[in-house]
C-alpha atoms as a PDB file:
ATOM      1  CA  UNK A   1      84.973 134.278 113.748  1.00  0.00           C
ATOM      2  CA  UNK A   2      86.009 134.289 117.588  1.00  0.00           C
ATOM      3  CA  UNK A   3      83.143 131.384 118.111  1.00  0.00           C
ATOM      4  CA  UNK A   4      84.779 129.243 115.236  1.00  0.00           C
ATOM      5  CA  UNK A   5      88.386 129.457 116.550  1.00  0.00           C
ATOM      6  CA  UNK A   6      86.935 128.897 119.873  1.00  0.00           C
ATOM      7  CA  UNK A   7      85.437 125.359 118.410  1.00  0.00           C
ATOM      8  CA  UNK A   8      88.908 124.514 116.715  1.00  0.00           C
ATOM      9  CA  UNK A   9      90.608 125.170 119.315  1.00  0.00           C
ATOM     10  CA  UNK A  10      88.260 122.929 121.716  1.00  0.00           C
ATOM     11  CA  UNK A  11      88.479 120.345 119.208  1.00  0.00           C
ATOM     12  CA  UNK A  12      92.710 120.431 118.671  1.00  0.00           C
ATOM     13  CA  UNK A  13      92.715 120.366 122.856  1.00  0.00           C
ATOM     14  CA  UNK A  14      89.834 117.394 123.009  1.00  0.00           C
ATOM     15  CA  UNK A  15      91.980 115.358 120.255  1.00  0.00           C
ATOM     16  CA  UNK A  16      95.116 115.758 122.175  1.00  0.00           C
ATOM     17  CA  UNK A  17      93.932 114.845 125.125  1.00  0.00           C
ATOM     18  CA  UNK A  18      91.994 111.570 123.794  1.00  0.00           C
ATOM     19  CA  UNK A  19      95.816 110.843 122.034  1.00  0.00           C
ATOM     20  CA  UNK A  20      97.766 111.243 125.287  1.00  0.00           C
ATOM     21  CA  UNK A  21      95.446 109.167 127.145  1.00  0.00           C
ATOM     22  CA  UNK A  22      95.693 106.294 124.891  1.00  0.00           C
ATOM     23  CA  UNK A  23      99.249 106.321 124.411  1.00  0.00           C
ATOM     24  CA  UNK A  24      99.769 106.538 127.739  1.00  0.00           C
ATOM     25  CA  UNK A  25      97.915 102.831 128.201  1.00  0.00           C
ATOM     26  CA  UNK A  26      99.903 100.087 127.886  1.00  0.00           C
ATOM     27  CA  UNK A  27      99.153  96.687 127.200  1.00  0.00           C
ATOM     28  CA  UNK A  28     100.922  95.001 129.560  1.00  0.00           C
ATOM     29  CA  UNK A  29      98.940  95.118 132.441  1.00  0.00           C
ATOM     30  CA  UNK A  30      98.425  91.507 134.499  1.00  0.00           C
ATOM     31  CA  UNK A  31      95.338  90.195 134.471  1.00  0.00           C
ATOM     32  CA  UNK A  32      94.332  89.194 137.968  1.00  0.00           C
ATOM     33  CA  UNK A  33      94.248  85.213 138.229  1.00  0.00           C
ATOM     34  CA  UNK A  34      93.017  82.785 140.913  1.00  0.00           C
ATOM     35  CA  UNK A  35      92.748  78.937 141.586  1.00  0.00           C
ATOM     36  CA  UNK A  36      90.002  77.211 144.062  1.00  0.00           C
ATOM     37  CA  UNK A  37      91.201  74.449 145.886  1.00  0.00           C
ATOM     38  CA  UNK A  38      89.057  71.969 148.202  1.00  0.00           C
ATOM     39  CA  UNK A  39      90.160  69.817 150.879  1.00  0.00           C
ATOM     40  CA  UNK A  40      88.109  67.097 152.398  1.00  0.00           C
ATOM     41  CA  UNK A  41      89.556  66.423 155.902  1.00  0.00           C
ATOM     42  CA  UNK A  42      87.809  62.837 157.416  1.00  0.00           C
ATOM     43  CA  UNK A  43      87.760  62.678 161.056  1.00  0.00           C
ATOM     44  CA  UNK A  44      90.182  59.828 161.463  1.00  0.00           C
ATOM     45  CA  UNK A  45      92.558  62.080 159.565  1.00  0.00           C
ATOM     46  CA  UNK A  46      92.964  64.701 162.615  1.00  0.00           C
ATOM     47  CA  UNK A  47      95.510  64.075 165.035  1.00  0.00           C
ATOM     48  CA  UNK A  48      96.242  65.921 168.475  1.00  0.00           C
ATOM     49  CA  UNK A  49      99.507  68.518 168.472  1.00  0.00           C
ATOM     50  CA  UNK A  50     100.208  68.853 172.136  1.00  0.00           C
ATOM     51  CA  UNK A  51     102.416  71.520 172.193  1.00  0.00           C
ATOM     52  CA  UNK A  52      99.423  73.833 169.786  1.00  0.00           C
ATOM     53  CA  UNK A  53      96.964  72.147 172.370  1.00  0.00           C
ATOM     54  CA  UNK A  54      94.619  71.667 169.272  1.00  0.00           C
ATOM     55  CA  UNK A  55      93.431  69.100 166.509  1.00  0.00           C
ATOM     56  CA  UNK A  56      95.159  69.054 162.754  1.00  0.00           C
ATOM     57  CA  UNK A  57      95.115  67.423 159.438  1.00  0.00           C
ATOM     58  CA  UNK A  58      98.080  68.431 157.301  1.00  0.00           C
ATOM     59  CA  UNK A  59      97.105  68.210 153.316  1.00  0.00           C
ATOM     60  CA  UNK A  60      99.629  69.360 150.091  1.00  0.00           C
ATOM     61  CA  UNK A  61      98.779  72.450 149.033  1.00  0.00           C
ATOM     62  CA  UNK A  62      97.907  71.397 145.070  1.00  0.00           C
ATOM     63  CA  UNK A  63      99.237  74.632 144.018  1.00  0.00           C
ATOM     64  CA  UNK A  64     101.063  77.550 145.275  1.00  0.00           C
ATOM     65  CA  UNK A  65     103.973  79.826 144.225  1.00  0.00           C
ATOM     66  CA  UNK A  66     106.323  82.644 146.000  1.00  0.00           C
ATOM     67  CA  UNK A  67     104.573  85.054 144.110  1.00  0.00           C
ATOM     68  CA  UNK A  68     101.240  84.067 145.397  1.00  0.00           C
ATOM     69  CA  UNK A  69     102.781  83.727 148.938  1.00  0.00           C
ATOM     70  CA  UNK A  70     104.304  87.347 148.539  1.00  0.00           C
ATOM     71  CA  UNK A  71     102.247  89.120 146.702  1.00  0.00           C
ATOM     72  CA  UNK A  72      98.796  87.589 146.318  1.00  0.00           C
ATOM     73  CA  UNK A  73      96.615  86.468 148.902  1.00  0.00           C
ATOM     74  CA  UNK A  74      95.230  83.064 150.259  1.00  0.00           C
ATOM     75  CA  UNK A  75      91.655  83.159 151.875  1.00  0.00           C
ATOM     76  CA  UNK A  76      90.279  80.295 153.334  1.00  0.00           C
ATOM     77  CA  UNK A  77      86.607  79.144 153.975  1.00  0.00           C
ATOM     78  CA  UNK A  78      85.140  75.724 155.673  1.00  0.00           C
ATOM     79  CA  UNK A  79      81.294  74.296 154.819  1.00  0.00           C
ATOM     80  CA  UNK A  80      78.975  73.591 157.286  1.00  0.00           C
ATOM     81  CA  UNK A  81      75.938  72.290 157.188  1.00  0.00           C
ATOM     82  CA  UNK A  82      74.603  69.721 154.758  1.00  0.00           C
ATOM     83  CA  UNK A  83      75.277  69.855 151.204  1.00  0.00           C
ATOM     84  CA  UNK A  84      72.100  71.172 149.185  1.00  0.00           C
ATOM     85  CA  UNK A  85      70.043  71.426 152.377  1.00  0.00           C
ATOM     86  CA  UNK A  86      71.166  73.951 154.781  1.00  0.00           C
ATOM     87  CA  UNK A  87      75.435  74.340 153.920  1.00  0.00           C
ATOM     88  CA  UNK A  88      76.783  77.559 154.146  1.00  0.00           C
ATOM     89  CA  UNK A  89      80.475  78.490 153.200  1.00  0.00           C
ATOM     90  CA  UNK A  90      82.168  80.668 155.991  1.00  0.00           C
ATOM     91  CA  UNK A  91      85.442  82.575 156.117  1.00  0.00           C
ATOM     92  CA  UNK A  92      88.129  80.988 158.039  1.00  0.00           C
ATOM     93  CA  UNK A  93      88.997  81.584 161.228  1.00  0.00           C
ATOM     94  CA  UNK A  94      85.593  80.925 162.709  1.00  0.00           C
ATOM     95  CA  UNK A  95      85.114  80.291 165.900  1.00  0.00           C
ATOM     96  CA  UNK A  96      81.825  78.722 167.614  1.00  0.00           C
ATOM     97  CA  UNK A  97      80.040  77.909 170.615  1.00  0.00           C
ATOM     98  CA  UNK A  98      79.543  73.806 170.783  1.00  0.00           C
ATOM     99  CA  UNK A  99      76.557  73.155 173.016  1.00  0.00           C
ATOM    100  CA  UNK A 100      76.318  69.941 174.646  1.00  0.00           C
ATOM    101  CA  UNK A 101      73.544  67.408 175.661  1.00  0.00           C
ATOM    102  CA  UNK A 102      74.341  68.269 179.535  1.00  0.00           C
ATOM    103  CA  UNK A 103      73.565  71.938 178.561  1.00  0.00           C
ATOM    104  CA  UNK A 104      77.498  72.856 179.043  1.00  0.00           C
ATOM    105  CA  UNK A 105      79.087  74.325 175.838  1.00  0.00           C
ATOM    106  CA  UNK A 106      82.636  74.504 174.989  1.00  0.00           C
ATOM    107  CA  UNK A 107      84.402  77.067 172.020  1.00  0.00           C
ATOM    108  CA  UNK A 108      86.355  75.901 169.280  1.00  0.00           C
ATOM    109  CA  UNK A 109      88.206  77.578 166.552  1.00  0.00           C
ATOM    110  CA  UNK A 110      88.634  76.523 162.838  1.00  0.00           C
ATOM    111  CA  UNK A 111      91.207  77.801 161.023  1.00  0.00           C
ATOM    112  CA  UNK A 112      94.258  77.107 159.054  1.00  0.00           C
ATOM    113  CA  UNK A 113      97.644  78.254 157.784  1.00  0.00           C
ATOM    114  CA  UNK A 114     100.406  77.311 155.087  1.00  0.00           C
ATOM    115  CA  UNK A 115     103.461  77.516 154.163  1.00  0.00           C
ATOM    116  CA  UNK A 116     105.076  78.345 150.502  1.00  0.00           C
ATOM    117  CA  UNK A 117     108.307  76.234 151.841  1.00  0.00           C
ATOM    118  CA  UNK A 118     106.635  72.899 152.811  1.00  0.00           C
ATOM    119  CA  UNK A 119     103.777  73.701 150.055  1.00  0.00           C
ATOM    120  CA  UNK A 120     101.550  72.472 152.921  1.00  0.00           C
ATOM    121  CA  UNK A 121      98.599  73.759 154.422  1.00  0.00           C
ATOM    122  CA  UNK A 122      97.571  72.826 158.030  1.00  0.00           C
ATOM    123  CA  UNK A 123      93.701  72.919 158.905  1.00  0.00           C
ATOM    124  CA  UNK A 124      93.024  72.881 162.667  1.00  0.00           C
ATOM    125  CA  UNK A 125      90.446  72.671 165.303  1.00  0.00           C
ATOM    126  CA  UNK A 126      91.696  74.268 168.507  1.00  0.00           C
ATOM    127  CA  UNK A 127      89.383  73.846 171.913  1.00  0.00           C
ATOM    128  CA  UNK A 128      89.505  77.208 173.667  1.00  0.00           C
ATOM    129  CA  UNK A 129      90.307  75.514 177.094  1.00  0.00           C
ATOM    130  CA  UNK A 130      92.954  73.290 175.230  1.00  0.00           C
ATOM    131  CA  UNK A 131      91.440  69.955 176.451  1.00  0.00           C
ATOM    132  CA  UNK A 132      92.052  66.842 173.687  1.00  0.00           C
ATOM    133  CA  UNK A 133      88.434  66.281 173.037  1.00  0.00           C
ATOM    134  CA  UNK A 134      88.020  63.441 170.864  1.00  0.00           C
ATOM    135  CA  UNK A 135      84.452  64.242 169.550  1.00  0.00           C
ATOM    136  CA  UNK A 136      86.217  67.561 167.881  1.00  0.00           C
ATOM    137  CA  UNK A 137      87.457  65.323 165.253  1.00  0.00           C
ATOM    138  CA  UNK A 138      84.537  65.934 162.802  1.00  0.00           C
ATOM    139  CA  UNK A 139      84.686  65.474 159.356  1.00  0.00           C
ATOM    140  CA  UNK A 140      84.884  68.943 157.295  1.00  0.00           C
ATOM    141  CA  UNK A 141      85.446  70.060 153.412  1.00  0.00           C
ATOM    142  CA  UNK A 142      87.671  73.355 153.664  1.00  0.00           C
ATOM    143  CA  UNK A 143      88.354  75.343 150.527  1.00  0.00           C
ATOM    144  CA  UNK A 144      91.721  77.753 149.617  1.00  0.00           C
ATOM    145  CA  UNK A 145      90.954  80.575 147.432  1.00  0.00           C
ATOM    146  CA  UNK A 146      94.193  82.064 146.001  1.00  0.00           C
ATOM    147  CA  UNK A 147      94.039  85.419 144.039  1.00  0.00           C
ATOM    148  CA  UNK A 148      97.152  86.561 142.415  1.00  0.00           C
END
């Protein structure tokens, strides 16, 4: 007798639970949501901000929104390499070591940033010694992931 209001009772507590969780779901819970966005920047398109001391190509964003620029989160990458040989896709900044055919080397970082006001972003190459070197203008395909 004690075993099988033991069981009932584990059952009425079980069911309860089970009932509060699911009412306690809702269905209006956001779905996360994102848009990719590639920019090809040609190297006659970069041009020298002196006061920055560094290289940039300023594209329209194709899409972005206060929320995203509040609450979500832009993440930008740049491809090197060449495509289906050796590319890779790298997180933005990135900064490298350029080695030259004199066996100097120089450091450069690409990078970007954007603004929800202008709905531009701004792609750069900045020289770590700040000299205008004209061979930095390379052409590059840069991608914006946004995640909202």
């Amino acid at each position: 007798m004690k075993r099988k209001l033991f069981s009932s009772l584990f059952v009425a507590l079980l069911f309860l639970g089970i009932a509060f969780f699911t009412a306690s779901c809702s269905d209006d819970i956001d779905e996360t949501q994102w848009d990719i966005q590639d920019y090809e920047v040609k190297a006659s398109e970069w041009s020298w901000n002196p006061e920055n001391e560094r290289w940039e190509a300023v594209k329209p964003m194709k899409y972005i929104s206060e929320f995203i620029y509040e609450s979500g989160a832009v993440i930008g990458y740049v491809f090197l390499g060449v495509q289906n040989e050796d590319e890779v896709q790298t997180q933005l900044p990135f900064t490298r070591r350029v080695f030259l055919n004199d066996g100097t080397y120089f450091t450069e970082t690409l990078g970007y940033e954007y603004s929800f006001l202008t709905k531009k972003v701004t792609f750069y190459i900045a020289p770590a010694d700040g000299i205008q070197d004209t061979e930095a203008r390379t052409p590059y395909v840069f991608r914006l992931a946004l995640i909202w």
